[in-house]
PDB file of N, CA and C in Angstrom:
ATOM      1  N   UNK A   1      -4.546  25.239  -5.640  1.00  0.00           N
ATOM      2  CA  UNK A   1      -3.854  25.144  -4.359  1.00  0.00           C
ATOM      3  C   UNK A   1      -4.025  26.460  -3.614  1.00  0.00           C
ATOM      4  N   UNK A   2      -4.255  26.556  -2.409  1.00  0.00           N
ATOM      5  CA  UNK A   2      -4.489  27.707  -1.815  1.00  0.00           C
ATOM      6  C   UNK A   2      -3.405  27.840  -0.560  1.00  0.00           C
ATOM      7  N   UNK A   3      -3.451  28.977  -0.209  1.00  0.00           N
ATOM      8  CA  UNK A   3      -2.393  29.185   0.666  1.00  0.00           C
ATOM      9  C   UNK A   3      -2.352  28.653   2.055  1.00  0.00           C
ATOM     10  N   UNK A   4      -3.158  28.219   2.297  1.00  0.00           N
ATOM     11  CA  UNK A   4      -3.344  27.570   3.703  1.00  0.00           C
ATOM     12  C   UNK A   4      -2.775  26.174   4.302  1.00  0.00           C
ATOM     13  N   UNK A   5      -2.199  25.497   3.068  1.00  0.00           N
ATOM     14  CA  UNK A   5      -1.806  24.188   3.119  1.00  0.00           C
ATOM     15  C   UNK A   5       0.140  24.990   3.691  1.00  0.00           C
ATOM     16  N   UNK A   6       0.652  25.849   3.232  1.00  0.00           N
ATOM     17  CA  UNK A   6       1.773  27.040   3.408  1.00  0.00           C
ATOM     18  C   UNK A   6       2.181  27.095   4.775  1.00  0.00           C
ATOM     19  N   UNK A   7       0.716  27.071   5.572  1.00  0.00           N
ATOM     20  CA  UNK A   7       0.848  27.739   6.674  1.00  0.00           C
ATOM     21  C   UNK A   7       0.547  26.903   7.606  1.00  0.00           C
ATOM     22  N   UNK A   8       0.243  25.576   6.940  1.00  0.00           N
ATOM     23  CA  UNK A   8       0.064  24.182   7.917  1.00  0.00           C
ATOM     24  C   UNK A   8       1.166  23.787   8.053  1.00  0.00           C
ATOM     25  N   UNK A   9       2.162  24.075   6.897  1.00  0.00           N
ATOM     26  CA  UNK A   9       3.555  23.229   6.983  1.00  0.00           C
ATOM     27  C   UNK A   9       4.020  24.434   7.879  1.00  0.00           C
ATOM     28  N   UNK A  10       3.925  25.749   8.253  1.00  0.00           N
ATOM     29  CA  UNK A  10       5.287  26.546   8.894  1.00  0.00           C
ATOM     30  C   UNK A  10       4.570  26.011  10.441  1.00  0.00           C
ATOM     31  N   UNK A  11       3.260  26.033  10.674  1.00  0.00           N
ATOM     32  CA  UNK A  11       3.160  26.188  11.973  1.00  0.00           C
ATOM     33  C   UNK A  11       3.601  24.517  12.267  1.00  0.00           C
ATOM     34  N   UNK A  12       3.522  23.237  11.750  1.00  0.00           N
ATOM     35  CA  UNK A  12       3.958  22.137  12.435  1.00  0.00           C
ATOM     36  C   UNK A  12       5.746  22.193  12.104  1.00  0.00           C
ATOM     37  N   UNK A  13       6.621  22.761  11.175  1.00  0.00           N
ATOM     38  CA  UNK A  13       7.586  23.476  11.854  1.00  0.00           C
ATOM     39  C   UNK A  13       7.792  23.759  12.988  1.00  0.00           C
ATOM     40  N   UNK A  14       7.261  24.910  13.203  1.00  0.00           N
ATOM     41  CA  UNK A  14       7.534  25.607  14.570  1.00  0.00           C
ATOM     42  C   UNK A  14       7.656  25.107  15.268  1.00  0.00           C
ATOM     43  N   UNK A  15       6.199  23.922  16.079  1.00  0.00           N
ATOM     44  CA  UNK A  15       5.764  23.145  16.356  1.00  0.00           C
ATOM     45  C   UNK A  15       6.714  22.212  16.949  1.00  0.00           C
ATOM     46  N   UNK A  16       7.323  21.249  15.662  1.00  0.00           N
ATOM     47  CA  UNK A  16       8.505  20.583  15.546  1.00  0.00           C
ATOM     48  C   UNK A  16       9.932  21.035  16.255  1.00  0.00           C
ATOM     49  N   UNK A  17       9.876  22.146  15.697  1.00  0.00           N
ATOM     50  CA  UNK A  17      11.434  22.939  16.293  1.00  0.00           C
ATOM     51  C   UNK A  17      11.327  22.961  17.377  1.00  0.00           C
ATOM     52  N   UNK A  18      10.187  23.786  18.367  1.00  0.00           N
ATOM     53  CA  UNK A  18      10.665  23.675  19.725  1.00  0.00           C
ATOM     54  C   UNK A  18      10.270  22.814  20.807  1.00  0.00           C
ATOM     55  N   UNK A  19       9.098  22.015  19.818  1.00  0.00           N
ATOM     56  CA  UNK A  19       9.481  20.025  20.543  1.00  0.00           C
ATOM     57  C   UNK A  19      11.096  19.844  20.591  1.00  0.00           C
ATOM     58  N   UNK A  20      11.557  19.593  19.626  1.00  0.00           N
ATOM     59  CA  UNK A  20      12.941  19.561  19.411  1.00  0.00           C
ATOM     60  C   UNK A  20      14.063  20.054  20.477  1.00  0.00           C
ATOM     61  N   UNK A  21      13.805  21.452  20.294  1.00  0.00           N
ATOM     62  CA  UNK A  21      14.976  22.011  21.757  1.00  0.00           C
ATOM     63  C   UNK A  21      14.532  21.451  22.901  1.00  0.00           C
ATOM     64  N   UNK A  22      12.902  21.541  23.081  1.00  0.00           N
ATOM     65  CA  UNK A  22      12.565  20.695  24.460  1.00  0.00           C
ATOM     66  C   UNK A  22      13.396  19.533  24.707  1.00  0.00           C
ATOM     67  N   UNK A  23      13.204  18.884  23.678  1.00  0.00           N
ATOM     68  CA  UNK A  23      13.655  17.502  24.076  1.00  0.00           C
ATOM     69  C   UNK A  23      14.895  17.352  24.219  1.00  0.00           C
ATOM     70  N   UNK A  24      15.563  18.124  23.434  1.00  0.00           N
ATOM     71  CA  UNK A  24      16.982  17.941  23.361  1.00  0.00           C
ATOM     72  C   UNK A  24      17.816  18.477  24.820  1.00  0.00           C
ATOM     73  N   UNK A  25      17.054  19.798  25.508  1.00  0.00           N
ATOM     74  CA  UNK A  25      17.744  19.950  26.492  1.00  0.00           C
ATOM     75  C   UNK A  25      17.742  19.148  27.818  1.00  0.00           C
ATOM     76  N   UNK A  26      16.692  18.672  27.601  1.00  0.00           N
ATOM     77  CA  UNK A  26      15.933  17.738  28.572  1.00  0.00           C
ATOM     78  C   UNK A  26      16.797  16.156  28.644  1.00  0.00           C
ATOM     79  N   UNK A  27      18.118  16.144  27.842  1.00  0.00           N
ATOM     80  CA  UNK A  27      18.494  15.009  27.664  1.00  0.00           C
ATOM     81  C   UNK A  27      17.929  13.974  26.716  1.00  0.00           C
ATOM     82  N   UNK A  28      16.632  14.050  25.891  1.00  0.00           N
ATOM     83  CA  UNK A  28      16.287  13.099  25.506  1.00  0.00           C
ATOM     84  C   UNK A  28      16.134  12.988  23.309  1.00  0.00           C
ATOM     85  N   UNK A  29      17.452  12.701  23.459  1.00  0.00           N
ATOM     86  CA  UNK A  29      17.574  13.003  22.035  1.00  0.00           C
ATOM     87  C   UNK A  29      17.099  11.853  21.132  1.00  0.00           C
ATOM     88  N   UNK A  30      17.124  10.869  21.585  1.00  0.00           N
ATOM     89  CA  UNK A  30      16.154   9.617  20.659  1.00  0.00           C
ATOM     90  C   UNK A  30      14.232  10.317  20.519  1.00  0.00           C
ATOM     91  N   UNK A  31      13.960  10.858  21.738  1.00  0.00           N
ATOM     92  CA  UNK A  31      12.369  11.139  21.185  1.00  0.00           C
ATOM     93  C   UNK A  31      12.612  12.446  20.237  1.00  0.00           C
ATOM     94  N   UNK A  32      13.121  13.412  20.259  1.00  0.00           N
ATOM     95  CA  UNK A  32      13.758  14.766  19.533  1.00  0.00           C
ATOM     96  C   UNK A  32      14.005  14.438  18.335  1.00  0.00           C
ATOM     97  N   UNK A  33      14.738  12.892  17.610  1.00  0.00           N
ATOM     98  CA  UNK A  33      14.781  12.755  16.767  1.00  0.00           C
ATOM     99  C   UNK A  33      13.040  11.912  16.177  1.00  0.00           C
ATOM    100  N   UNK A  34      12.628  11.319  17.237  1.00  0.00           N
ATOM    101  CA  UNK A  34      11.404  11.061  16.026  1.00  0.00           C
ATOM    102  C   UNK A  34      10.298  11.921  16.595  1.00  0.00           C
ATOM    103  N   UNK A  35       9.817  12.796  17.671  1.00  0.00           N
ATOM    104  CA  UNK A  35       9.616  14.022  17.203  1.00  0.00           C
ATOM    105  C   UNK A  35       9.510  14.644  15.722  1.00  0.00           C
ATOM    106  N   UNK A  36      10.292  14.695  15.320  1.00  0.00           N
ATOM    107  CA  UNK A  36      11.457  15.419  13.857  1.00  0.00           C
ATOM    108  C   UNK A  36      11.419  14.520  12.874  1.00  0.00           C
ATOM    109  N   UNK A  37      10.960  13.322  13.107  1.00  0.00           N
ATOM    110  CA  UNK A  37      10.739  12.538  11.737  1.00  0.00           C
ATOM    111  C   UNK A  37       9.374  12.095  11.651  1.00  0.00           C
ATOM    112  N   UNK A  38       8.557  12.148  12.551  1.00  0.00           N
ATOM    113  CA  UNK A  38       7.088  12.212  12.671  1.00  0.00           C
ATOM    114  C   UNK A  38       6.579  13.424  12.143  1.00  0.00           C
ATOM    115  N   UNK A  39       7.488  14.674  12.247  1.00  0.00           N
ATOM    116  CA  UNK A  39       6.604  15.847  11.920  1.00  0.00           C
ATOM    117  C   UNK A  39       7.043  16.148  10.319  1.00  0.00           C
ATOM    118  N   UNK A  40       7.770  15.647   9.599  1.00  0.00           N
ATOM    119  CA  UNK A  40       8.624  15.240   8.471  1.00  0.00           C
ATOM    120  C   UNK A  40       7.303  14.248   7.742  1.00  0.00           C
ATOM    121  N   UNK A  41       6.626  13.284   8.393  1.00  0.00           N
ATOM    122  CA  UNK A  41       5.868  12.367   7.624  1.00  0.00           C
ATOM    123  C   UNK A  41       4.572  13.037   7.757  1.00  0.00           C
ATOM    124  N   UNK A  42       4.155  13.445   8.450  1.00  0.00           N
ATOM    125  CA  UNK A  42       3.032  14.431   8.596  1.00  0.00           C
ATOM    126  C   UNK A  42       3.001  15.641   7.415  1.00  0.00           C
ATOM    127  N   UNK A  43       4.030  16.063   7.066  1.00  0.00           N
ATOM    128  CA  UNK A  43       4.264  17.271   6.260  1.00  0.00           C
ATOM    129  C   UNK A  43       4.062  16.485   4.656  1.00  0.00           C
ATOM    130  N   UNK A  44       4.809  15.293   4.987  1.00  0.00           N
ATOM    131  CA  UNK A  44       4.783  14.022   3.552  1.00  0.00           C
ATOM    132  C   UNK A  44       3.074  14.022   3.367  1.00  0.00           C
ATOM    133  N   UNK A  45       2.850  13.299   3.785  1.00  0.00           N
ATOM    134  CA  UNK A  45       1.363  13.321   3.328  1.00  0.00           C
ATOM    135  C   UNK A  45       0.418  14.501   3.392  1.00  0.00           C
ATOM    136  N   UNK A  46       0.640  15.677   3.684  1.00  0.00           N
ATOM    137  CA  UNK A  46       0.296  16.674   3.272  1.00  0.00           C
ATOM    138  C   UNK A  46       0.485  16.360   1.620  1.00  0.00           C
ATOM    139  N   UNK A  47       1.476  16.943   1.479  1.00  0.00           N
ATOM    140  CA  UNK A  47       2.331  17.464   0.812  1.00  0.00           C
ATOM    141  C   UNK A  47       2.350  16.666  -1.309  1.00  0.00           C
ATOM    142  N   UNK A  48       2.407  15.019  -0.850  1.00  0.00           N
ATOM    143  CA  UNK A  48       1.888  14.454  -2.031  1.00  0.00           C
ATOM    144  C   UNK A  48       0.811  14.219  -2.215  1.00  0.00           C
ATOM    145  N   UNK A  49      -0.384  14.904  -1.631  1.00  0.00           N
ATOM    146  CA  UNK A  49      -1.371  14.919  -2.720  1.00  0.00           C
ATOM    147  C   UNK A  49      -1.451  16.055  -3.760  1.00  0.00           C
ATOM    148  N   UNK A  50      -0.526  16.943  -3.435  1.00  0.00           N
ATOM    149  CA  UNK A  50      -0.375  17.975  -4.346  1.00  0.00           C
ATOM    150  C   UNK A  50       0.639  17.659  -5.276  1.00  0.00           C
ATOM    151  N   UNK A  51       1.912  16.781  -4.977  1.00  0.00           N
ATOM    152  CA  UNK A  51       2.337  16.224  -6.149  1.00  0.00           C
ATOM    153  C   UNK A  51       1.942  15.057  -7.323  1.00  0.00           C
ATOM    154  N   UNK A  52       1.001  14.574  -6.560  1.00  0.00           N
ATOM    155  CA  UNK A  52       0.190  13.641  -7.648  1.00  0.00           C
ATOM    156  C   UNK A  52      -0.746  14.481  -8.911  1.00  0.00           C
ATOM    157  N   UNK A  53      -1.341  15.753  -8.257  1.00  0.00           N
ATOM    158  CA  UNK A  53      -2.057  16.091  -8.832  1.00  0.00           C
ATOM    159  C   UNK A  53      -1.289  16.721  -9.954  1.00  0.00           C
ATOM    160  N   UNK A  54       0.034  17.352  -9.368  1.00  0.00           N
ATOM    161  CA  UNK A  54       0.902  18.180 -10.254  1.00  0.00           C
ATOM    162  C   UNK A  54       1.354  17.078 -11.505  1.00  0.00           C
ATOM    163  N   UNK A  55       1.556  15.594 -11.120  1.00  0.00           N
ATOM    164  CA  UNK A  55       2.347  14.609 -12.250  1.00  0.00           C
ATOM    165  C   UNK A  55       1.393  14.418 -13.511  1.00  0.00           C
ATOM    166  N   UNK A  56      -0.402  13.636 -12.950  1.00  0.00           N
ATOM    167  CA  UNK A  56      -1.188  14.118 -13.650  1.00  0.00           C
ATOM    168  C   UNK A  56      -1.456  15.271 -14.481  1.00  0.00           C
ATOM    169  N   UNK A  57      -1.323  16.617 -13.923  1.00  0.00           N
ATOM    170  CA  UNK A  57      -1.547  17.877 -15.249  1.00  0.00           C
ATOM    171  C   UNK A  57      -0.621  17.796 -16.181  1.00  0.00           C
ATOM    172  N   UNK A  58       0.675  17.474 -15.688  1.00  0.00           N
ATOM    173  CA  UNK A  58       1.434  17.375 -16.791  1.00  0.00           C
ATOM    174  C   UNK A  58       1.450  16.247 -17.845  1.00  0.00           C
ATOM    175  N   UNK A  59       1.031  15.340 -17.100  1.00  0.00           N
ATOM    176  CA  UNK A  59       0.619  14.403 -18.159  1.00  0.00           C
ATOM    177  C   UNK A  59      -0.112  14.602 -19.168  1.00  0.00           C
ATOM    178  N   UNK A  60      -0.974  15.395 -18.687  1.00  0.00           N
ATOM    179  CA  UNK A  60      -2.600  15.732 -19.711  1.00  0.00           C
ATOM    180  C   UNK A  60      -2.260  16.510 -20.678  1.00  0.00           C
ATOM    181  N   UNK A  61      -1.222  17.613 -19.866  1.00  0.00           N
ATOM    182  CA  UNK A  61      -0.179  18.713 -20.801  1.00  0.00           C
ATOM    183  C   UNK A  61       0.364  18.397 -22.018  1.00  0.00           C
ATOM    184  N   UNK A  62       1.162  17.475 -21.666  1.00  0.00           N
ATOM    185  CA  UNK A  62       2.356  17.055 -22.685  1.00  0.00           C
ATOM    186  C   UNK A  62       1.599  15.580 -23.173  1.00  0.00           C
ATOM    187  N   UNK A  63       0.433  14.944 -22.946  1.00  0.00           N
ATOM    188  CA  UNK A  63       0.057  14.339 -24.082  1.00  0.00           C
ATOM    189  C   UNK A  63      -0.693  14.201 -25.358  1.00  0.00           C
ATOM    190  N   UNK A  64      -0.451  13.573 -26.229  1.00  0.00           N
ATOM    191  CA  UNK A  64      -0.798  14.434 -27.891  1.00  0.00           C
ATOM    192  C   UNK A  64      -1.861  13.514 -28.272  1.00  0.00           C
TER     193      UNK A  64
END
């Protein structure tokens, strides 16, 4: 795993967050919330292919 996957999740954060205040001051808090759950599923599928790989090693680990 290298560090760059780290820095994909802070910058669509950021990203996210001040979509977020945008929207929110702007009155429009239904898009603010899926805004915020779009950038949540985006981060998801990042995110489990590195836990699949992690369930596998341990499998390989701990089997005899």
């Amino acid at each position: 795993m290298d560090i760059s996957i780290v820095f994909r999740i802070a910058a669509v954060g950021v990203l996210v967050a001040v979509l977020n205040q945008v929207l929110l001051r702007a009155g429009r808090e239904e898009q603010a919330m899926l805004t915020t759950l779009a950038g949540l599923v985006v981060v998801l599928f990042w995110v489990i292919q590195y836990v699949s790989t992690l369930f596998e090693t341990m499998e390989t680990m701990f089997r005899f």
